[in-house]
PDB file of N, CA and C in Angstrom:
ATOM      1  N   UNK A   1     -66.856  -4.986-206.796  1.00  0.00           N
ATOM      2  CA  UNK A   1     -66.776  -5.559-205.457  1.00  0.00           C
ATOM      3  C   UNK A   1     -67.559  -6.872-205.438  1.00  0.00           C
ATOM      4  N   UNK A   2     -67.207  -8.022-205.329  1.00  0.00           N
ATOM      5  CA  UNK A   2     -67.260  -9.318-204.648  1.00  0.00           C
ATOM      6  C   UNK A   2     -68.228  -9.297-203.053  1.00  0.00           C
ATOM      7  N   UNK A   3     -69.576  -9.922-203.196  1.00  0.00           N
ATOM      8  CA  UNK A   3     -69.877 -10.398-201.704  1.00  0.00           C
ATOM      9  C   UNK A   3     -69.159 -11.452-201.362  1.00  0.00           C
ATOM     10  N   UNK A   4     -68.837 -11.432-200.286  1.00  0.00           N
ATOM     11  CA  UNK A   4     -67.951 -12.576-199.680  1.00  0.00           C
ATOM     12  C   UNK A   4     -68.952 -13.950-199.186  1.00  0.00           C
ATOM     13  N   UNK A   5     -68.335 -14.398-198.426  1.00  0.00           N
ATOM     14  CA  UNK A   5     -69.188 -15.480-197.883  1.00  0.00           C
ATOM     15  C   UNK A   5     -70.042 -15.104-196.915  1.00  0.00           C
ATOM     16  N   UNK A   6     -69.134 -13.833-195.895  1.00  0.00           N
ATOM     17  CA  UNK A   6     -70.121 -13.166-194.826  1.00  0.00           C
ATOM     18  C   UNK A   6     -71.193 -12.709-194.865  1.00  0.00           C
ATOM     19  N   UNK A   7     -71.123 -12.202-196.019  1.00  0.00           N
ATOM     20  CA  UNK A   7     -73.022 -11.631-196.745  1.00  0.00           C
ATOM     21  C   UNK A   7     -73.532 -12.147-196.933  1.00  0.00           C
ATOM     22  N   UNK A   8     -73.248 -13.515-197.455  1.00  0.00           N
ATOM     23  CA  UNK A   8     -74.198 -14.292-197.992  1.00  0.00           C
ATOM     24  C   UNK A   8     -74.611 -15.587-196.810  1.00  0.00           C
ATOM     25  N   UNK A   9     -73.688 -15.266-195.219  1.00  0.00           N
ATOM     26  CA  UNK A   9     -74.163 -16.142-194.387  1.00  0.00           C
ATOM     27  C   UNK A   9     -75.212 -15.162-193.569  1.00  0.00           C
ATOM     28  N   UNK A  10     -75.019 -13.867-194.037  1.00  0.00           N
ATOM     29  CA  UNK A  10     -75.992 -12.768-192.765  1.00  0.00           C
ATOM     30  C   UNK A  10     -77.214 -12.761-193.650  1.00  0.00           C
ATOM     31  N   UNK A  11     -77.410 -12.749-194.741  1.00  0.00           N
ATOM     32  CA  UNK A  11     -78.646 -12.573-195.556  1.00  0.00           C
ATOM     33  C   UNK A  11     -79.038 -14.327-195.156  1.00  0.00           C
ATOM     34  N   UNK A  12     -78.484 -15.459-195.044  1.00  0.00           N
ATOM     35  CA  UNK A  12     -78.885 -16.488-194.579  1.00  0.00           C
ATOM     36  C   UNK A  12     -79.897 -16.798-193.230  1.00  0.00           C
ATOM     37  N   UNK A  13     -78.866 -16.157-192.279  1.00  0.00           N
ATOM     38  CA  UNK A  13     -78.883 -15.462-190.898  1.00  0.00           C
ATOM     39  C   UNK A  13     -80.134 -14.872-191.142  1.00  0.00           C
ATOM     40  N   UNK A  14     -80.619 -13.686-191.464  1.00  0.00           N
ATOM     41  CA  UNK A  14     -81.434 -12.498-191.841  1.00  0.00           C
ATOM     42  C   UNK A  14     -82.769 -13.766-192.131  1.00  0.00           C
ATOM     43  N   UNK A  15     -82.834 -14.338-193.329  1.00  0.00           N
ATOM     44  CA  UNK A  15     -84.037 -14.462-193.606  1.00  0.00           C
ATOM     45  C   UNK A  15     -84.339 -16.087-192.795  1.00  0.00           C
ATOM     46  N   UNK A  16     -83.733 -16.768-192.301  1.00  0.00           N
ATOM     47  CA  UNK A  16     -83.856 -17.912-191.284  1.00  0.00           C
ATOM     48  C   UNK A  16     -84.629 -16.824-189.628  1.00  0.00           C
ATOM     49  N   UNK A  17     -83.741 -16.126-189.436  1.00  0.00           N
ATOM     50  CA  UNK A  17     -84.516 -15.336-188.425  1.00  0.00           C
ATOM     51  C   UNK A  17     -85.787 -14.798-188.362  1.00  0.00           C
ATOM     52  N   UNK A  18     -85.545 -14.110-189.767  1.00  0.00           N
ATOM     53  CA  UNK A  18     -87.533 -13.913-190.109  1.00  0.00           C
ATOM     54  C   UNK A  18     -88.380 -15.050-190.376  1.00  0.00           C
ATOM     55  N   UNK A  19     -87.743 -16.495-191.168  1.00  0.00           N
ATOM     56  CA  UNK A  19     -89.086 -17.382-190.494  1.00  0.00           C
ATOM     57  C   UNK A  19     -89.366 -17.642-188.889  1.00  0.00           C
ATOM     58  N   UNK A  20     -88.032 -17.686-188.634  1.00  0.00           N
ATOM     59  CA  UNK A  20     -88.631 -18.126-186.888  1.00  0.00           C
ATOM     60  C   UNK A  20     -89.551 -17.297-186.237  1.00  0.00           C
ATOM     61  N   UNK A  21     -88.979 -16.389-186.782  1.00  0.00           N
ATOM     62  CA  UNK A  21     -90.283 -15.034-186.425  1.00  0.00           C
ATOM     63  C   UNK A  21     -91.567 -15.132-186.332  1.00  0.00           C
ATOM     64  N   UNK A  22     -91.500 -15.920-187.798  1.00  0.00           N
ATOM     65  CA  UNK A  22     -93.280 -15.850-188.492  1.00  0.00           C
ATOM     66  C   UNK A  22     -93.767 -17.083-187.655  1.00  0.00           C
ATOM     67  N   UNK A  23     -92.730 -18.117-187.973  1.00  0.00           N
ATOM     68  CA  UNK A  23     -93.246 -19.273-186.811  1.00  0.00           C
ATOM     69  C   UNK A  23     -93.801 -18.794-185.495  1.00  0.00           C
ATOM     70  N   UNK A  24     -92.981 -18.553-184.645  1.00  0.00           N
ATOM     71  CA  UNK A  24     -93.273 -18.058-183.553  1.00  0.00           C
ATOM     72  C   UNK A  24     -94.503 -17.009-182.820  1.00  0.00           C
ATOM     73  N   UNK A  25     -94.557 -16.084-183.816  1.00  0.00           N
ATOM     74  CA  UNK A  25     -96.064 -14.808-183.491  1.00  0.00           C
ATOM     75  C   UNK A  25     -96.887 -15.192-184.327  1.00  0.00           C
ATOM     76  N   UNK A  26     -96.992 -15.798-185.893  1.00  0.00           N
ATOM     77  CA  UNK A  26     -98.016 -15.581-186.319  1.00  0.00           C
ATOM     78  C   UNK A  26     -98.683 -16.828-186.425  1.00  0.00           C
ATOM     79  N   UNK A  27    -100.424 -16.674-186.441  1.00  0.00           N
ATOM     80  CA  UNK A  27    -100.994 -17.570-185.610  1.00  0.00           C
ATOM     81  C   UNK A  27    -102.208 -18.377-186.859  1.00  0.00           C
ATOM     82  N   UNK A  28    -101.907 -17.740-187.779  1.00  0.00           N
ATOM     83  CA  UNK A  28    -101.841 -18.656-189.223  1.00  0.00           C
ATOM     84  C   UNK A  28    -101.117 -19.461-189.685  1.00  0.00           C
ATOM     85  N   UNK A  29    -102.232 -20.722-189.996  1.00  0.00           N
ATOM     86  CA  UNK A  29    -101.750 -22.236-190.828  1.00  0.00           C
ATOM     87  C   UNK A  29    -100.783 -22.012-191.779  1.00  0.00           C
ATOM     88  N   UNK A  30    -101.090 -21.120-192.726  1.00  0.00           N
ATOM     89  CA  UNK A  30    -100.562 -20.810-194.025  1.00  0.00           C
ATOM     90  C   UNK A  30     -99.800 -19.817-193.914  1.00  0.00           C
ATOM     91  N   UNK A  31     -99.356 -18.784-193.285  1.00  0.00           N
ATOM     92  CA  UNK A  31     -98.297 -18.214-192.587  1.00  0.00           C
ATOM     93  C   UNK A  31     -97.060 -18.614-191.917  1.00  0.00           C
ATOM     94  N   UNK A  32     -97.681 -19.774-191.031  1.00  0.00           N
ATOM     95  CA  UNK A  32     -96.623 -20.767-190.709  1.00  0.00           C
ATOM     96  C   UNK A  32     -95.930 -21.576-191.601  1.00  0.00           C
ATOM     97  N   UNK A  33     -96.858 -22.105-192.389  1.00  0.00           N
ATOM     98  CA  UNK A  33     -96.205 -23.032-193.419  1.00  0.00           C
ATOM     99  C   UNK A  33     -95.093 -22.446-194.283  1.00  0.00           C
ATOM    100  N   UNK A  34     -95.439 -21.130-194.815  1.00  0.00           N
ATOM    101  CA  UNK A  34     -94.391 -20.211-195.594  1.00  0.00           C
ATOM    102  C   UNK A  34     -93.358 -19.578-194.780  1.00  0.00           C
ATOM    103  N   UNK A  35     -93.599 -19.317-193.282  1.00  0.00           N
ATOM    104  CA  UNK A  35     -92.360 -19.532-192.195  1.00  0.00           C
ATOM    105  C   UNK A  35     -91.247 -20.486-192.709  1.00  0.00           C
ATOM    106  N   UNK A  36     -91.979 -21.781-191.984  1.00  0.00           N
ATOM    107  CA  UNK A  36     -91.503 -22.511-192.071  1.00  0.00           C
ATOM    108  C   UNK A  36     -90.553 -23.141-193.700  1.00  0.00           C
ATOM    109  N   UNK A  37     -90.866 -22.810-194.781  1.00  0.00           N
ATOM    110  CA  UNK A  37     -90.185 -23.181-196.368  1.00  0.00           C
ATOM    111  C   UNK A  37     -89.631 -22.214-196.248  1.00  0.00           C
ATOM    112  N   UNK A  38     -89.538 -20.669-195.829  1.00  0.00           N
ATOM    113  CA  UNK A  38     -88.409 -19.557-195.711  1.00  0.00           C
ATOM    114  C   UNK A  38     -87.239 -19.767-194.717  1.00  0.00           C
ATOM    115  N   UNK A  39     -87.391 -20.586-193.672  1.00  0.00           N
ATOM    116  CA  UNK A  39     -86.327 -21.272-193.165  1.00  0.00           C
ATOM    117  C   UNK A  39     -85.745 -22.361-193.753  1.00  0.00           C
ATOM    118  N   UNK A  40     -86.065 -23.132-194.622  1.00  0.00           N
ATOM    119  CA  UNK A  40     -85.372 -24.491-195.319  1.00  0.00           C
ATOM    120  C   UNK A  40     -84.932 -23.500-196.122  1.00  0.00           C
ATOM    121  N   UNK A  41     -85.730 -22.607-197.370  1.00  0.00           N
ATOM    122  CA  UNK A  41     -84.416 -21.724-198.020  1.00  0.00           C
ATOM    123  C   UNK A  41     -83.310 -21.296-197.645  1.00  0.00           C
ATOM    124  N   UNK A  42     -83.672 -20.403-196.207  1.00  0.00           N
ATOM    125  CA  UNK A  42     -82.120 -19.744-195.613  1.00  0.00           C
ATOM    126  C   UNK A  42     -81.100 -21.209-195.686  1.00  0.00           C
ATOM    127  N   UNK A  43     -81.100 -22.249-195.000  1.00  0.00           N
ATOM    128  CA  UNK A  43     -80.036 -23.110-195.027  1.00  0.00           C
ATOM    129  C   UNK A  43     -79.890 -23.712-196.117  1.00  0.00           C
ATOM    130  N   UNK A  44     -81.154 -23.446-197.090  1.00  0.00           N
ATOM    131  CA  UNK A  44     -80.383 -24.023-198.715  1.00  0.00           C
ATOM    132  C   UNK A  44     -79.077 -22.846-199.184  1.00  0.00           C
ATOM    133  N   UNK A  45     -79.199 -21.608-198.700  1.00  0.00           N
ATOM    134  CA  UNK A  45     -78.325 -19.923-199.137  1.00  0.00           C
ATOM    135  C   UNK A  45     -77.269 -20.799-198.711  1.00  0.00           C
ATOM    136  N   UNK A  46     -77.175 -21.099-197.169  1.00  0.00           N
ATOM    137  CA  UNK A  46     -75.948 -21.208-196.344  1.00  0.00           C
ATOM    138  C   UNK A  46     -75.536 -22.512-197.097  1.00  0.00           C
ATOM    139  N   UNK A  47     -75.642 -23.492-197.196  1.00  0.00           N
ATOM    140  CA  UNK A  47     -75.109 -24.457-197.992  1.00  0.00           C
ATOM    141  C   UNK A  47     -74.333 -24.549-199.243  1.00  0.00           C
ATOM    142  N   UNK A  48     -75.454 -23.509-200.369  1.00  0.00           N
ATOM    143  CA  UNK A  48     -74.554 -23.171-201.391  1.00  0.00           C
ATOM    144  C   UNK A  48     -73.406 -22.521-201.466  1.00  0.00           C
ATOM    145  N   UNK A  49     -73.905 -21.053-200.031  1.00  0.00           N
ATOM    146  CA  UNK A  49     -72.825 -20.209-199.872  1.00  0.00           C
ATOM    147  C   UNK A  49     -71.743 -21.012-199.595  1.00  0.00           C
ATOM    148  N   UNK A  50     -71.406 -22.019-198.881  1.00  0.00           N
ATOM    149  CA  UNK A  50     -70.068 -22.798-198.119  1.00  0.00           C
ATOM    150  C   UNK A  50     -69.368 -23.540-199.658  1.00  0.00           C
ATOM    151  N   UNK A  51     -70.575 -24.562-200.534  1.00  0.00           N
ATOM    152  CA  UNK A  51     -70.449 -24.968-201.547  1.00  0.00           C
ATOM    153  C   UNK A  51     -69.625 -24.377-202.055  1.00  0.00           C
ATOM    154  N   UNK A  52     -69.804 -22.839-202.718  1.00  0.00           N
ATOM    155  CA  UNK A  52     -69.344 -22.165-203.467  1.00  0.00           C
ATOM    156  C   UNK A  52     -68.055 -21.507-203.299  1.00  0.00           C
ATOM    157  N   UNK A  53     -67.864 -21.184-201.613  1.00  0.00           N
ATOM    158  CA  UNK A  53     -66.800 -20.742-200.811  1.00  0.00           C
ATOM    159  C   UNK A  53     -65.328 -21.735-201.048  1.00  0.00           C
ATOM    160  N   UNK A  54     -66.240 -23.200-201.048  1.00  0.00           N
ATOM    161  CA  UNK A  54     -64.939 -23.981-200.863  1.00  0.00           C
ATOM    162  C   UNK A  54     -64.938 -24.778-202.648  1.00  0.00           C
ATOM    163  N   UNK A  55     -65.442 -24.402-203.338  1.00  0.00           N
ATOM    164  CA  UNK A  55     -64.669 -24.710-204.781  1.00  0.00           C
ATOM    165  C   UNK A  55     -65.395 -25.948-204.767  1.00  0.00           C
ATOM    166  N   UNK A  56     -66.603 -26.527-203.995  1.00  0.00           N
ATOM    167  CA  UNK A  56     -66.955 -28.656-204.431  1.00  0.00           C
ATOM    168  C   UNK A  56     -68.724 -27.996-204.435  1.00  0.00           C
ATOM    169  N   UNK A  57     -68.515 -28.134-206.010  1.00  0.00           N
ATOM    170  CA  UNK A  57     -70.200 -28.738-205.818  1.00  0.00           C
ATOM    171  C   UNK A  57     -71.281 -29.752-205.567  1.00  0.00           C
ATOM    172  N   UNK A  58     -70.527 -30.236-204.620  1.00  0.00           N
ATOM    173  CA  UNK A  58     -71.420 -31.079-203.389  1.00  0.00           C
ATOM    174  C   UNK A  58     -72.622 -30.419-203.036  1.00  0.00           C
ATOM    175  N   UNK A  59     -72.471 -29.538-202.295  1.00  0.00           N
ATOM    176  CA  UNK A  59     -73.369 -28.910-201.650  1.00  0.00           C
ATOM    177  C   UNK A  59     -74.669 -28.018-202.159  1.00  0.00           C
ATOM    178  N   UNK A  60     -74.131 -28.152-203.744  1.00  0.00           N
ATOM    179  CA  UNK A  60     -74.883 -27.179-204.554  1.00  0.00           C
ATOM    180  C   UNK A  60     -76.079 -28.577-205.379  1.00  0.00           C
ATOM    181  N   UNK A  61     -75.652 -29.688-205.889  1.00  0.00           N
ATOM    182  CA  UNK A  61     -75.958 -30.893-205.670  1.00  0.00           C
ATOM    183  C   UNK A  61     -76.783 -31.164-204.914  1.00  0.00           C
ATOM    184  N   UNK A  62     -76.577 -30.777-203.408  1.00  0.00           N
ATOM    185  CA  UNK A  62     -77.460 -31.378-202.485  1.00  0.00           C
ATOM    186  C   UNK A  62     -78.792 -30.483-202.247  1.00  0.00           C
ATOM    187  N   UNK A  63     -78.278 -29.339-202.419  1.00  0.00           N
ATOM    188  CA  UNK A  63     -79.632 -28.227-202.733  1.00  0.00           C
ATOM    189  C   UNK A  63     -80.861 -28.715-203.763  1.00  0.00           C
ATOM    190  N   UNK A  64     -79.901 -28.630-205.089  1.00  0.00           N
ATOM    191  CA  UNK A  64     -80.940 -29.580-205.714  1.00  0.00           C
ATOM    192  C   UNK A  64     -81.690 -30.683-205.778  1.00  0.00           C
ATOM    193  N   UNK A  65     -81.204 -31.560-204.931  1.00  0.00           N
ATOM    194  CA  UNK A  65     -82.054 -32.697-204.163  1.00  0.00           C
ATOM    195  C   UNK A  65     -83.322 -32.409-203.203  1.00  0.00           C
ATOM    196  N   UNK A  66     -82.785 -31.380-202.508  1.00  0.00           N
ATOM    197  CA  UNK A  66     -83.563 -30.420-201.227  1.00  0.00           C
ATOM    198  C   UNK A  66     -84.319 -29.735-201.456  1.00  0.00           C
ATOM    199  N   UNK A  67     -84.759 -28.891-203.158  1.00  0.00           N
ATOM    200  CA  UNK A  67     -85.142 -28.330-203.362  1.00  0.00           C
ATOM    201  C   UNK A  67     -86.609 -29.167-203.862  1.00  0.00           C
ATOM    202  N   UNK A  68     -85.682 -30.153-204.724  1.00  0.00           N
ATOM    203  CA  UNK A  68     -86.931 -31.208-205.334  1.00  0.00           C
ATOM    204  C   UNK A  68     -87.459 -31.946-204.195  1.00  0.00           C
ATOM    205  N   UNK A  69     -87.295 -32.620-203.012  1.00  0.00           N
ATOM    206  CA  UNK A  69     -88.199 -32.939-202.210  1.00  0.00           C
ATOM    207  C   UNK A  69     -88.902 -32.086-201.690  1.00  0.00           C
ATOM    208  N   UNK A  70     -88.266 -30.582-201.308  1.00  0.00           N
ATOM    209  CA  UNK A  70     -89.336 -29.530-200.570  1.00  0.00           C
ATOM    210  C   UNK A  70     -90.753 -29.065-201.776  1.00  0.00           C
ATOM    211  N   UNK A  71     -90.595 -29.467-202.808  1.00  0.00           N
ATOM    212  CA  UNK A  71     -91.431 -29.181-203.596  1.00  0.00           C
ATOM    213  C   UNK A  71     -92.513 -30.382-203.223  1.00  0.00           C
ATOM    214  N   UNK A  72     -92.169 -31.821-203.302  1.00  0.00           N
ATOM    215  CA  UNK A  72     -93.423 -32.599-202.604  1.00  0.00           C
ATOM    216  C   UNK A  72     -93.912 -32.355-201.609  1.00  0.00           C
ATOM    217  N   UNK A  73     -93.303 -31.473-200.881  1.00  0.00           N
ATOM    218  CA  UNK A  73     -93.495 -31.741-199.669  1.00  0.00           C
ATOM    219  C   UNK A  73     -94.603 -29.888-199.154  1.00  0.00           C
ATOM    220  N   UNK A  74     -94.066 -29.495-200.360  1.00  0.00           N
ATOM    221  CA  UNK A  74     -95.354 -28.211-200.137  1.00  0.00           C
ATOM    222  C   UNK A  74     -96.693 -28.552-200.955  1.00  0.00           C
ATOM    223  N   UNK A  75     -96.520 -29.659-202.202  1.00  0.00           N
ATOM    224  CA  UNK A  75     -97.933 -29.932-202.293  1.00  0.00           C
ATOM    225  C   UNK A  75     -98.707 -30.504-201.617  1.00  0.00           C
ATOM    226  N   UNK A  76     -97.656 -31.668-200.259  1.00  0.00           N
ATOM    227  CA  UNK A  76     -98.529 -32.502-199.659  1.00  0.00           C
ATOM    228  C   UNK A  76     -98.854 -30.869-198.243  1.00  0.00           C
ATOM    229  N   UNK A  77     -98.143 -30.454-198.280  1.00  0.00           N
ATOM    230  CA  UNK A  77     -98.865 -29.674-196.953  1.00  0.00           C
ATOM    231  C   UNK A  77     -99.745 -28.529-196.875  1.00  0.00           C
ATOM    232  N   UNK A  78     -99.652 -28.262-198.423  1.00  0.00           N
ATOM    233  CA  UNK A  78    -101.004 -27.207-198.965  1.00  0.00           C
ATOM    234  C   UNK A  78    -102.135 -28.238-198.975  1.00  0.00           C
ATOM    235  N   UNK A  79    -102.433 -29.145-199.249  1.00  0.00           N
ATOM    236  CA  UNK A  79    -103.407 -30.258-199.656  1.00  0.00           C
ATOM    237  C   UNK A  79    -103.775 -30.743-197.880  1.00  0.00           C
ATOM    238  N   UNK A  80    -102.517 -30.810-196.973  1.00  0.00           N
ATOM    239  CA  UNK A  80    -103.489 -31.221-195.783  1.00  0.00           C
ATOM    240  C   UNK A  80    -104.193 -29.439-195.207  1.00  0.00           C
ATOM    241  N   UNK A  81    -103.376 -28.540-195.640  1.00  0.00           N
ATOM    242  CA  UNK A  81    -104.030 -27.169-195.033  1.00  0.00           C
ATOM    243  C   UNK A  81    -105.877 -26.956-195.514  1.00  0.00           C
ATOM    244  N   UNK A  82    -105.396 -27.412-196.969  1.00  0.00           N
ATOM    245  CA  UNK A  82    -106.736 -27.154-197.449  1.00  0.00           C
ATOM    246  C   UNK A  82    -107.824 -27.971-197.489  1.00  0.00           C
ATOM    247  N   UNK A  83    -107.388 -29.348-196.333  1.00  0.00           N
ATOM    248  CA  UNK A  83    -108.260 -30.281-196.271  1.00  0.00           C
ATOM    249  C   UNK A  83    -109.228 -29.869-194.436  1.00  0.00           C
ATOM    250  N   UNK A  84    -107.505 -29.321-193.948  1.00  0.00           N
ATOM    251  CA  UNK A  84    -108.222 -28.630-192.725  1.00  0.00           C
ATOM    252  C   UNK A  84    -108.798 -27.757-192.469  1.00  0.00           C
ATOM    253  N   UNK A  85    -108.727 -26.314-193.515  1.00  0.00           N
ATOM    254  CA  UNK A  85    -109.596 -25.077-194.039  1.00  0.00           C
ATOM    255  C   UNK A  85    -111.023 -26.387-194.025  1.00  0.00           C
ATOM    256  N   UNK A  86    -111.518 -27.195-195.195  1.00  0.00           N
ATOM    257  CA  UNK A  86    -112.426 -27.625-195.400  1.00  0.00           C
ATOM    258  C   UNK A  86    -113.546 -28.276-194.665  1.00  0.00           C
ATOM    259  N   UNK A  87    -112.453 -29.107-193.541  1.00  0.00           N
ATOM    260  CA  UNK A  87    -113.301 -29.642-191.915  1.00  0.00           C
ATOM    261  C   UNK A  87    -113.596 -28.467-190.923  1.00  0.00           C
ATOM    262  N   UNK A  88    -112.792 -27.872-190.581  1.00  0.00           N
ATOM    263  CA  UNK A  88    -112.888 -26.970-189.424  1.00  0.00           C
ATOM    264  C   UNK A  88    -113.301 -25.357-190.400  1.00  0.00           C
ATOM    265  N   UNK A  89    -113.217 -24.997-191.425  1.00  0.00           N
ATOM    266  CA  UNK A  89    -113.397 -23.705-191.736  1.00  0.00           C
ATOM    267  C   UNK A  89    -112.774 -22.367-190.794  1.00  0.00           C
ATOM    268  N   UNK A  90    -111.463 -22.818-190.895  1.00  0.00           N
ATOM    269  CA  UNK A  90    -110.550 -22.239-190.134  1.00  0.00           C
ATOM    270  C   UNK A  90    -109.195 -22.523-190.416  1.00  0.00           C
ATOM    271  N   UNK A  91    -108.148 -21.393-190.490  1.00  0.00           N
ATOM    272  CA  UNK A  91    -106.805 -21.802-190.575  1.00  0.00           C
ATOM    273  C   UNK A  91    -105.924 -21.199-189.192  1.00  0.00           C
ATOM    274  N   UNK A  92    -106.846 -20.591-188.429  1.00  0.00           N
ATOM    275  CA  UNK A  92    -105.689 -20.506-187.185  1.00  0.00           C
ATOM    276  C   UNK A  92    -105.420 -21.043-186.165  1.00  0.00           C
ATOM    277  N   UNK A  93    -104.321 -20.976-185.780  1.00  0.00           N
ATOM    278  CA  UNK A  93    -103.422 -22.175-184.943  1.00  0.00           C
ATOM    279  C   UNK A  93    -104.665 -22.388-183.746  1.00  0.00           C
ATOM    280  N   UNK A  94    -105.151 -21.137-183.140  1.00  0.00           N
ATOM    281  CA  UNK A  94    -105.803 -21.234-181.728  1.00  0.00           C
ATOM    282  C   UNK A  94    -107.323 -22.093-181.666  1.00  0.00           C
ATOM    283  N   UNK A  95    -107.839 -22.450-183.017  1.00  0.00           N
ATOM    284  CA  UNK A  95    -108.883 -23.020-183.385  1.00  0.00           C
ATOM    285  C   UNK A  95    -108.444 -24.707-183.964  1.00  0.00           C
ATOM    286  N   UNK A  96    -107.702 -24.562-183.762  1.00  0.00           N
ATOM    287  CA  UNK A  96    -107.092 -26.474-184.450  1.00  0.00           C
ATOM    288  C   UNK A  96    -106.452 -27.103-182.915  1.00  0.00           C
ATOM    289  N   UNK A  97    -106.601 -26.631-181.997  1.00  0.00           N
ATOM    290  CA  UNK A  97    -105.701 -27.399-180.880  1.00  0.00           C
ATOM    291  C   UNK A  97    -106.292 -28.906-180.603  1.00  0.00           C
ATOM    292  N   UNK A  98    -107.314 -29.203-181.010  1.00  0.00           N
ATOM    293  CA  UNK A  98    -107.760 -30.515-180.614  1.00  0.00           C
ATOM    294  C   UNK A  98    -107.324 -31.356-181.932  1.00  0.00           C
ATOM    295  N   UNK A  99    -107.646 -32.355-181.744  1.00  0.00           N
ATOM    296  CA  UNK A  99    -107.076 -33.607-182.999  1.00  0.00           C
ATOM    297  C   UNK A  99    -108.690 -34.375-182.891  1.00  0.00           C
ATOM    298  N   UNK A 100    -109.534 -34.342-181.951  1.00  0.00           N
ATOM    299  CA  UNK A 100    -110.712 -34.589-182.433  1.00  0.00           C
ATOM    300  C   UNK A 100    -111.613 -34.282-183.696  1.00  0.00           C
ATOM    301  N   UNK A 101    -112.594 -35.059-184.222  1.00  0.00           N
ATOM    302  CA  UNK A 101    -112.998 -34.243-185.738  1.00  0.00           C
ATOM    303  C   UNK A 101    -114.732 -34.014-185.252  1.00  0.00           C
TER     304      UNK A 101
END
């Protein structure tokens, strides 16, 4: 048996929903942040899934582009987390609301 495209848009579906999740209730820096890169995965799934659905690896292409910038883009945001752990000695959301230092 073959997953179709539908499975592979609900497991998309599925784990995009659980970052919003994590976004949304949980009240950690670094919780959020891995929210947040578990939602750019789900729409990297859905992309390939369509990619793959319709026979052009375009889309599979473009993942790999997406994949290599999200990689700069988690060293630069571990590096500001752990610069803000270092000022404030704190990573939760309810203790960072000011932009004062």
């Amino acid at each position: 048996m073959h997953a179709g495209l539908e499975h592979y848009l609900a497991v998309s579906a599925l784990l995009f929903a659980l970052g919003l999740f994590g976004v949304l209730v949980r009240r950690n820096v670094l919780v959020i942040y891995m929210s947040l890169e578990l939602m750019l995965n789900a729409a990297n799934l859905a992309l390939v899934s369509f990619s793959s659905y319709r026979n052009n690896p375009d889309g599979q292409v473009l993942v790999f582009f997406i994949i290599s910038v999200a990689a700069a883009e988690v060293a630069v945001g571990l590096a500001l987390i752990v610069a803000l752990y270092r000022k404030r000695k704190t990573t939760h959301v309810e203790d960072l609301t000011t932009m004062k230092l």
